[in-house]
Protein backbone atom coordinates (compact mmCIF):
# COMPACT_ATOMS: atom_id res chain seq x y z
CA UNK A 1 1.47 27.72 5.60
CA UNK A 2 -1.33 25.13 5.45
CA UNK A 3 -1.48 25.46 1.58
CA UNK A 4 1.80 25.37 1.53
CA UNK A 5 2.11 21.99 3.56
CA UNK A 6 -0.71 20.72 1.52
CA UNK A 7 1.06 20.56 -1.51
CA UNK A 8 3.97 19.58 -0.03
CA UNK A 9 2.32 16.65 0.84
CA UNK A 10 0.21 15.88 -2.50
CA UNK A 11 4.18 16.24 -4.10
CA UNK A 12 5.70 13.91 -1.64
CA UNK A 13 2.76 11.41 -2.61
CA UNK A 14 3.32 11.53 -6.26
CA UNK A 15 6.84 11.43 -5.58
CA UNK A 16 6.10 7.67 -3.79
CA UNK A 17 3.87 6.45 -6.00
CA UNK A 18 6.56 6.65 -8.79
CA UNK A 19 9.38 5.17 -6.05
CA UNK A 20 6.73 2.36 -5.27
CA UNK A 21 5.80 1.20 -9.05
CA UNK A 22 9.12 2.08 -10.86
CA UNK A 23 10.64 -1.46 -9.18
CA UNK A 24 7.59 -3.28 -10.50
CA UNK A 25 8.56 -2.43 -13.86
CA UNK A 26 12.31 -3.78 -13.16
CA UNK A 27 10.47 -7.07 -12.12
CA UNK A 28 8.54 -7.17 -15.31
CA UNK A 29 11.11 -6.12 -17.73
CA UNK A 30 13.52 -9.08 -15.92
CA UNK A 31 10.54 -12.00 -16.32
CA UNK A 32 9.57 -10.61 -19.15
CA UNK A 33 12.94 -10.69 -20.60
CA UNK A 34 13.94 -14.32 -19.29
CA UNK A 35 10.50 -15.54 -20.95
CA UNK A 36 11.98 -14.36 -24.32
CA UNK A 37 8.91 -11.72 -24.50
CA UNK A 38 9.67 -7.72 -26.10
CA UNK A 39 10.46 -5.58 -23.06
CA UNK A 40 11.57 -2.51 -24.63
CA UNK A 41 8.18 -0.83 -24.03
CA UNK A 42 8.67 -1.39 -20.19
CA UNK A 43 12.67 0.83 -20.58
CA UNK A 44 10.36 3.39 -22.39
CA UNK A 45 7.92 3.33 -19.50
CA UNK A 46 10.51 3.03 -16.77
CA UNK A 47 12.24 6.17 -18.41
CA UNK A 48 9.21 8.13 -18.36
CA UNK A 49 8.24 7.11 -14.92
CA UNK A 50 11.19 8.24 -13.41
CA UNK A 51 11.24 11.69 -15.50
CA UNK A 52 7.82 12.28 -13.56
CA UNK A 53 8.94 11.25 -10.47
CA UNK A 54 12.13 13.33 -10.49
CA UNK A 55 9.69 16.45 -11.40
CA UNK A 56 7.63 15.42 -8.56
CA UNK A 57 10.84 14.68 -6.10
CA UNK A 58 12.19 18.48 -6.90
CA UNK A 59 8.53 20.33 -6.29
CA UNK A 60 8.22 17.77 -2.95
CA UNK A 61 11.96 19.07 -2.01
CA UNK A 62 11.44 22.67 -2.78
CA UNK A 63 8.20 22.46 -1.04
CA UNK A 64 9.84 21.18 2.15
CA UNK A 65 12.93 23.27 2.23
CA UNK A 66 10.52 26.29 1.69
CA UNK A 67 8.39 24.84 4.95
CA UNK A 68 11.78 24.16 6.57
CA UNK A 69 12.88 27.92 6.31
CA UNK A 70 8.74 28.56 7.98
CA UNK A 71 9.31 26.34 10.53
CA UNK A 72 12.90 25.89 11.38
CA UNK A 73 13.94 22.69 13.13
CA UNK A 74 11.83 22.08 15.80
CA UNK A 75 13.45 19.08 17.56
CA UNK A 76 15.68 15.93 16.95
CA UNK A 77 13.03 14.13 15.23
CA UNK A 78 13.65 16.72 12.12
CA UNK A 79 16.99 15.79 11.84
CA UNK A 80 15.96 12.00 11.52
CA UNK A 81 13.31 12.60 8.85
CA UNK A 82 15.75 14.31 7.26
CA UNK A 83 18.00 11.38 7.41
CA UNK A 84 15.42 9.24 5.80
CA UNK A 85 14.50 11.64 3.19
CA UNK A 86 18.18 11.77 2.52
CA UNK A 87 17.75 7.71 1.72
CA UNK A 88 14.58 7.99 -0.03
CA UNK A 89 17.17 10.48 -2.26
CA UNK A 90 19.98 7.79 -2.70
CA UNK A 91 16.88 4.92 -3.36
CA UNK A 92 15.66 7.30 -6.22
CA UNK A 93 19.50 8.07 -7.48
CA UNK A 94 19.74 4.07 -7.31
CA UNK A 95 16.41 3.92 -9.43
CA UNK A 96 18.00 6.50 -12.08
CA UNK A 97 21.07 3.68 -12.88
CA UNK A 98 18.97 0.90 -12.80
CA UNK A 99 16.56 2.65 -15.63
CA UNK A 100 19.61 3.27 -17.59
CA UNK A 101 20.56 -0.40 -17.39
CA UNK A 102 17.42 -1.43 -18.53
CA UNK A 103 17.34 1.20 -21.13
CA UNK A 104 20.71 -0.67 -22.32
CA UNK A 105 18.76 -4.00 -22.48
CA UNK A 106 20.06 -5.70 -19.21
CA UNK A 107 19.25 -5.50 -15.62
CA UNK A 108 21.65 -7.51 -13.19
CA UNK A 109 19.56 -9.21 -10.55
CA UNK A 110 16.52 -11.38 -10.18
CA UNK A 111 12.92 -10.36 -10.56
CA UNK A 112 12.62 -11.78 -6.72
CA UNK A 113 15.32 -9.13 -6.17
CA UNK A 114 13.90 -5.85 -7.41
CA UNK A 115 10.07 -7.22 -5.23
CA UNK A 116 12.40 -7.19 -2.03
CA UNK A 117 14.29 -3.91 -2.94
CA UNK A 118 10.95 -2.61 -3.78
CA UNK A 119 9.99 -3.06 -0.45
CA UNK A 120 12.44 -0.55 1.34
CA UNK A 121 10.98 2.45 0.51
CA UNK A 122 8.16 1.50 2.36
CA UNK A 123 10.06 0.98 5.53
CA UNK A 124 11.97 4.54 4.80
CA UNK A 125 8.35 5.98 4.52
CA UNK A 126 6.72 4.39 7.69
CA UNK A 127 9.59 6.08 9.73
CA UNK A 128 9.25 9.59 7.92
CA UNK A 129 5.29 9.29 9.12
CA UNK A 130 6.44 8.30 12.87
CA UNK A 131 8.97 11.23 12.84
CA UNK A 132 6.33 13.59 11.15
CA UNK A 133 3.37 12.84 13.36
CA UNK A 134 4.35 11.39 16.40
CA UNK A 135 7.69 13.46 16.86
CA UNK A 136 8.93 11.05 19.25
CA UNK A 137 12.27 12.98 20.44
């Protein structure tokens, strides 16, 4: 089960590293737009980004569900990680329509916007840790 959780967590990392940059991009393609500069490059990366993050979101899932069914549920503080995963999930679905926006050449808010949105995740993640290591409840 160690290997097992090992890779679950190396997923779950790749996973955030896409959820963490792919708002950066959103930034840059809306600055880079207003300036009048070519952003279709940054779409194409955004796209790709997300593709590799989904791949990585699926192995991190499968991963967990398969330590899930090892484990079981274990206390309350499973059913709040869960909770948070499940908005990590809806931040990534959110993610998937804003890359098709900016695939279509338009994204609807502010680059200041998508640096505080960007910032949520983090949040989501700091409680996952708490829940995962401390198991307060």
């Amino acid at each position: 089960m160690l290997w097992l959780k090992t890779f679950h967590i190396l997923f779950v990392m790749s996973w955030m590293a896409g959820i963490f940059y792919l708002p950066r991009i959103f930034v840059h393609f809306v600055e880079g737009k207003k300036a009048g500069q070519d952003v279709a490059r940054l779409a194409i990366m955004g796209r790709k980004l997300y593709g590799f993050m989904t791949i990585m979101m699926m192995v991190a899932i499968t991963l967990g569900l398969w330590l899930w069914l090892g484990y079981g549920i274990t206390g309350a503080w499973m059913h709040v990680k869960l909770l948070l995963v499940g908005f990590l999930l809806a931040y990534h679905w959110w993610c998937r329509i804003k890359v098709g926006q900016m695939e279509a050449g338009h994204l609807e808010h502010s680059g200041k916007y998508y640096r505080w949105i960007n910032e949520l995740p983090l949040f989501i993640t700091i409680g996952i840790l708490i829940m995962v290591v401390v198991k307060p409840f």
